[in-house]
Protein backbone atom coordinates (compact mmCIF):
# COMPACT_ATOMS: atom_id res chain seq x y z
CA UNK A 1 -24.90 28.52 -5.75
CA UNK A 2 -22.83 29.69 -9.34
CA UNK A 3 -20.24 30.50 -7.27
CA UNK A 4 -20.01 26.87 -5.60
CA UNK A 5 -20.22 25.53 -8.77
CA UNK A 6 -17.76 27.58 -10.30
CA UNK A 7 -15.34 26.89 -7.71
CA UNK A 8 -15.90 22.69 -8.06
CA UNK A 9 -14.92 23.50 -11.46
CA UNK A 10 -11.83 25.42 -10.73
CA UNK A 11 -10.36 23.23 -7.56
CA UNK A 12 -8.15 20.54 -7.80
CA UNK A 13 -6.85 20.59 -11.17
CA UNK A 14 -3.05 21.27 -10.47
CA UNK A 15 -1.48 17.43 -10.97
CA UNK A 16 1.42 18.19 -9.64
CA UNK A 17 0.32 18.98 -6.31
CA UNK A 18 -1.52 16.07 -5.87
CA UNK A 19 1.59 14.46 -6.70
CA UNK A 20 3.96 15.88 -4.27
CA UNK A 21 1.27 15.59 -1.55
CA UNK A 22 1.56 11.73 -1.92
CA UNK A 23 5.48 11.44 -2.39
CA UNK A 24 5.36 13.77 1.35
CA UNK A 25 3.14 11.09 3.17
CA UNK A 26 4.08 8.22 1.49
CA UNK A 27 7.82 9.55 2.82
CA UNK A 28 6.33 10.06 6.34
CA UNK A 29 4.55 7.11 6.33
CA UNK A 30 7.87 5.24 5.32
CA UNK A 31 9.57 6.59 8.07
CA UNK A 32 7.37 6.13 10.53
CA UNK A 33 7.43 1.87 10.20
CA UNK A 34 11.10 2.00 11.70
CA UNK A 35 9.67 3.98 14.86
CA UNK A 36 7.97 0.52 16.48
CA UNK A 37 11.21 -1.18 16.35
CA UNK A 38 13.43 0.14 19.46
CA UNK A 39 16.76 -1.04 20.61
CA UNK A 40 17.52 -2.95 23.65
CA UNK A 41 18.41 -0.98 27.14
CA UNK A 42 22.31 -1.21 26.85
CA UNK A 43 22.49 -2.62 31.02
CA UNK A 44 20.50 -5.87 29.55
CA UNK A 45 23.09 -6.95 26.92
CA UNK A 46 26.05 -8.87 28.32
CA UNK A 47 27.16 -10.63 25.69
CA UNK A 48 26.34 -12.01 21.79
CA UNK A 49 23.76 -14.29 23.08
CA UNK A 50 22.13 -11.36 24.81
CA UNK A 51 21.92 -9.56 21.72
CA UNK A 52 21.22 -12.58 19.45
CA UNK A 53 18.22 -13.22 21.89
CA UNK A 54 17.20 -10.15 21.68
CA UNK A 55 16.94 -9.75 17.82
CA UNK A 56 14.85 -13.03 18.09
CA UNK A 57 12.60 -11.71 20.85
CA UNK A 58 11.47 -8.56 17.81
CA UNK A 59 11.89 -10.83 14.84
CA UNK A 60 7.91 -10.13 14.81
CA UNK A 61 8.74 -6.61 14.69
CA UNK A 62 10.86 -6.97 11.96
CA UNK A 63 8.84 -8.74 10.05
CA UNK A 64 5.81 -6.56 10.45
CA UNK A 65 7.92 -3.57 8.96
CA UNK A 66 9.41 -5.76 5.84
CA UNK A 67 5.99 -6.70 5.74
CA UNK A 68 4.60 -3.00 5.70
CA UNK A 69 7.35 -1.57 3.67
CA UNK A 70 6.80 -3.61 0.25
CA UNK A 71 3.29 -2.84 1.01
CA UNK A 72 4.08 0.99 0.91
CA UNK A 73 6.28 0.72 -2.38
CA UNK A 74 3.54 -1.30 -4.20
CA UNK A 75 0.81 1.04 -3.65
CA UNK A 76 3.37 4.06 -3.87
CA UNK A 77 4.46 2.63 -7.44
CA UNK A 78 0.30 2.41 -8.22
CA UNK A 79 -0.60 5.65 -7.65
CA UNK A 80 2.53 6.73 -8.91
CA UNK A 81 1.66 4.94 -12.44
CA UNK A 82 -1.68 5.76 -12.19
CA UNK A 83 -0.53 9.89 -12.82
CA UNK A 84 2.35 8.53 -16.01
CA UNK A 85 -1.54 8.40 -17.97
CA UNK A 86 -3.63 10.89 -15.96
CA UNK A 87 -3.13 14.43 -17.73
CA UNK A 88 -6.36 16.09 -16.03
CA UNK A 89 -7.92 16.37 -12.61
CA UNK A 90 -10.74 17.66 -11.15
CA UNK A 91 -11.65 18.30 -7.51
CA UNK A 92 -13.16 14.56 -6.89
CA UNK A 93 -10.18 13.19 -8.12
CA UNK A 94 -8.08 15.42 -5.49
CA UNK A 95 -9.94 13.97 -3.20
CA UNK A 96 -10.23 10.37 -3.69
CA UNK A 97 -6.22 10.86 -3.95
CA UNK A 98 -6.61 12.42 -0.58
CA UNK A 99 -8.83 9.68 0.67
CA UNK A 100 -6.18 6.90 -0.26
CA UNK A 101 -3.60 8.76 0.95
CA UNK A 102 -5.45 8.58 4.72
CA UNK A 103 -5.13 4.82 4.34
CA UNK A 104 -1.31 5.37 3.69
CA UNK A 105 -0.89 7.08 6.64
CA UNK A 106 -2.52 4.70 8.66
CA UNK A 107 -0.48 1.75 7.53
CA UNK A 108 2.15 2.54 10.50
CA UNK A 109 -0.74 2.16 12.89
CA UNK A 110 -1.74 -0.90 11.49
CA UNK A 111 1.84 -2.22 11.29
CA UNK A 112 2.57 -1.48 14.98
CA UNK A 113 -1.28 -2.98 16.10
CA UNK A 114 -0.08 -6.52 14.14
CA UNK A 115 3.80 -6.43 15.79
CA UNK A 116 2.25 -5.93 19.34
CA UNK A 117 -0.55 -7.96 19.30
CA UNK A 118 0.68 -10.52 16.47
CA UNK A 119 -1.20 -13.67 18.09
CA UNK A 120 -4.29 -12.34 17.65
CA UNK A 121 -6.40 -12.53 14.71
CA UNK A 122 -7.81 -9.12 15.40
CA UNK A 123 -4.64 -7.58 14.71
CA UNK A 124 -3.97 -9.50 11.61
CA UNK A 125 -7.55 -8.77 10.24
CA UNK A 126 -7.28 -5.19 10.99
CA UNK A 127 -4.04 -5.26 8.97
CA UNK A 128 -5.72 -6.98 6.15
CA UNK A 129 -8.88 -4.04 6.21
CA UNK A 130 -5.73 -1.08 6.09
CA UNK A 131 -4.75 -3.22 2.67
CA UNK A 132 -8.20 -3.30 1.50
CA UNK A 133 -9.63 -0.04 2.01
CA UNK A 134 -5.85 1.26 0.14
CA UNK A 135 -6.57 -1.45 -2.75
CA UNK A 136 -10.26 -0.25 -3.07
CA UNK A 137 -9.49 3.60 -3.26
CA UNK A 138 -6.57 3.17 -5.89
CA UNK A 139 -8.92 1.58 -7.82
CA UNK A 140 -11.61 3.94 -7.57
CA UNK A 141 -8.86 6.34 -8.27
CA UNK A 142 -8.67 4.92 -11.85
CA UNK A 143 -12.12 3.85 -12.44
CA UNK A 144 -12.83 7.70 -11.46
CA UNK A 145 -10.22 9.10 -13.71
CA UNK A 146 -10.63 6.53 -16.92
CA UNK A 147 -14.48 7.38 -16.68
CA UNK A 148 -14.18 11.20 -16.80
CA UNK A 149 -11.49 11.52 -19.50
CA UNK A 150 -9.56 12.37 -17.52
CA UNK A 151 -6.28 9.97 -18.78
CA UNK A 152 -4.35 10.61 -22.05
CA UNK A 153 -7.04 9.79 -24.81
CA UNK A 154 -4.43 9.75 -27.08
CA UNK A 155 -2.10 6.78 -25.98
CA UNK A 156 -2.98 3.61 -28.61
CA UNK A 157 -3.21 1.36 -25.62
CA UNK A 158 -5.40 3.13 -22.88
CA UNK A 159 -7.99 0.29 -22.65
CA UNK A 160 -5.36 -2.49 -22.27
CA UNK A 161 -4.12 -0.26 -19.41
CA UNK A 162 -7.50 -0.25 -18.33
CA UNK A 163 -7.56 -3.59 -18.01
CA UNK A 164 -4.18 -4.72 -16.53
CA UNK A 165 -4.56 -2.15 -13.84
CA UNK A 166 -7.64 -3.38 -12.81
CA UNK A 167 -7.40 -6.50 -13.20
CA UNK A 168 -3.86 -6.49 -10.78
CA UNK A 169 -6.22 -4.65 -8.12
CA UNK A 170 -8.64 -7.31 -8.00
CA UNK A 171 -6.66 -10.83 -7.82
CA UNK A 172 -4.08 -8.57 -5.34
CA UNK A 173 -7.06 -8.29 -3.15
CA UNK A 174 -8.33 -11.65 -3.68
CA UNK A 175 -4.81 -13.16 -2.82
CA UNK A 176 -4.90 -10.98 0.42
CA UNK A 177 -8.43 -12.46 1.71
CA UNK A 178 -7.11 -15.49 0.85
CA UNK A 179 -4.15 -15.19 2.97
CA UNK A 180 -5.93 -13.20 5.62
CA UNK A 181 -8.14 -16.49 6.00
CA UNK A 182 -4.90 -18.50 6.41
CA UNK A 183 -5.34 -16.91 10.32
CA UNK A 184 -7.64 -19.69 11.25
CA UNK A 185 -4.76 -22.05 11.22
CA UNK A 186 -2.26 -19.54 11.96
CA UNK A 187 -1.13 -16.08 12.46
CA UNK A 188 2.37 -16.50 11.21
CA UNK A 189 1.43 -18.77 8.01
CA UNK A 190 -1.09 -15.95 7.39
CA UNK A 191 1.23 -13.39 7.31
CA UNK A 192 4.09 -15.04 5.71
CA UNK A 193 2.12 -15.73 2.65
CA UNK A 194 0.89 -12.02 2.21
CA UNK A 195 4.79 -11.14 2.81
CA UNK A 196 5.32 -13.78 -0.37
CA UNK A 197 2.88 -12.17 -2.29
CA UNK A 198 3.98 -8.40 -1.47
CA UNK A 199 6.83 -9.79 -2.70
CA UNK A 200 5.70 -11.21 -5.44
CA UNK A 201 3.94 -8.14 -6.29
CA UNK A 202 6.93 -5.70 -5.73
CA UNK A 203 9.71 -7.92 -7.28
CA UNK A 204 6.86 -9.16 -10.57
CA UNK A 205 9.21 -11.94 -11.84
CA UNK A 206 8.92 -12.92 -15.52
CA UNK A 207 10.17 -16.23 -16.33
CA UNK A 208 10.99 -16.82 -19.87
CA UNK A 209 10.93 -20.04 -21.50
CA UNK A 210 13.66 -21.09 -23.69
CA UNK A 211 13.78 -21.76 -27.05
CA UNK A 212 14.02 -24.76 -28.70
């Protein structure tokens, strides 16, 4: 039993691995959106309209993977930020990391479910659980770190940080239910608005007003 203990103590403490674990998924995981879109049997194109029909035919494809990889860069970008503050781990933290990093990897899966099967609402709620269980793990992420002391004590704004990042997990999730719900009326306008507010989230505009 001291020996357990002592090794709970020891494990998971190297940052840096944690680190490069995530960049190696989150690269796989990247890579593996393109994968559901395939191109068209060469004997079935016979001319631009062929090919312009075609690219209309997968435009739900193609959304479903612009859709998918914004989603990957914001929550790449979040756990990424998460470690410019977090100077410590422990072997819970390894985990949860390893825990959200399961819901990376099954973004493709998710992507490929909502392309196939994009008129059902099954396959657009499923979608919306992959983006909740990765919003509710980066959180606990934080929440897990900023409780244990685990962040850099020493930065004059750590509970501002606190705040924002939180804060940007919750409404992101709320704005995803939201648009989830959109469904009931339709798939398409459902989707559409999560793409806006992907890219919302990924492009974070900042309009400044002018002076007078």
């Amino acid at each position: 039993m001291l020996w357990s203990h002592n090794y709970n103590r020891l494990a998971g403490q190297r940052i840096h691995r944690t680190e490069a674990l995530a960049d190696g998924v989150f690269a796989v995981a990247f890579t593996l959106l393109v994968l559901d879109i395939k191109l068209p049997a060469t004997e079935l194109i016979r001319s631009e309209s062929d090919l312009i029909a075609y690219l209309v035919s997968i435009s739900h494809k193609l959304l479903s993977y612009g859709l998918s990889f914004i989603t990957l860069g914001i929550f790449w970008t979040a756990h990424s930020m998460q470690f410019t503050f977090i100077r410590k781990s422990d072997r819970h933290l390894s985990w949860i990391s390893v825990l959200y990093l399961s819901f990376v990897s099954l973004l493709p899966f998710s992507t490929a479910f909502l392309s196939e099967f994009i008129q059902f609402k099954t396959a657009v709620v499923l979608y919306w659980l992959n983006l909740v269980l990765l919003g509710a793990t980066i959180y606990f992420h934080w929440a897990y770190a900023y409780r244990n002391d685990l962040l850099d004590t020493d930065h004059p704004d750590i509970q501002a940080i606190d705040r924002i990042i939180r804060k940007r997990v919750i409404y992101a999730q709320i704005f995803y239910g939201l648009s989830t719900m959109l469904c009931l009326i339709d798939n398409y306008l459902s989707i559409a608005v999560t793409f806006l507010i992907q890219l919302n989230y990924a492009v974070a505009p900042r309009f400044k007003r002018k002076r007078t």
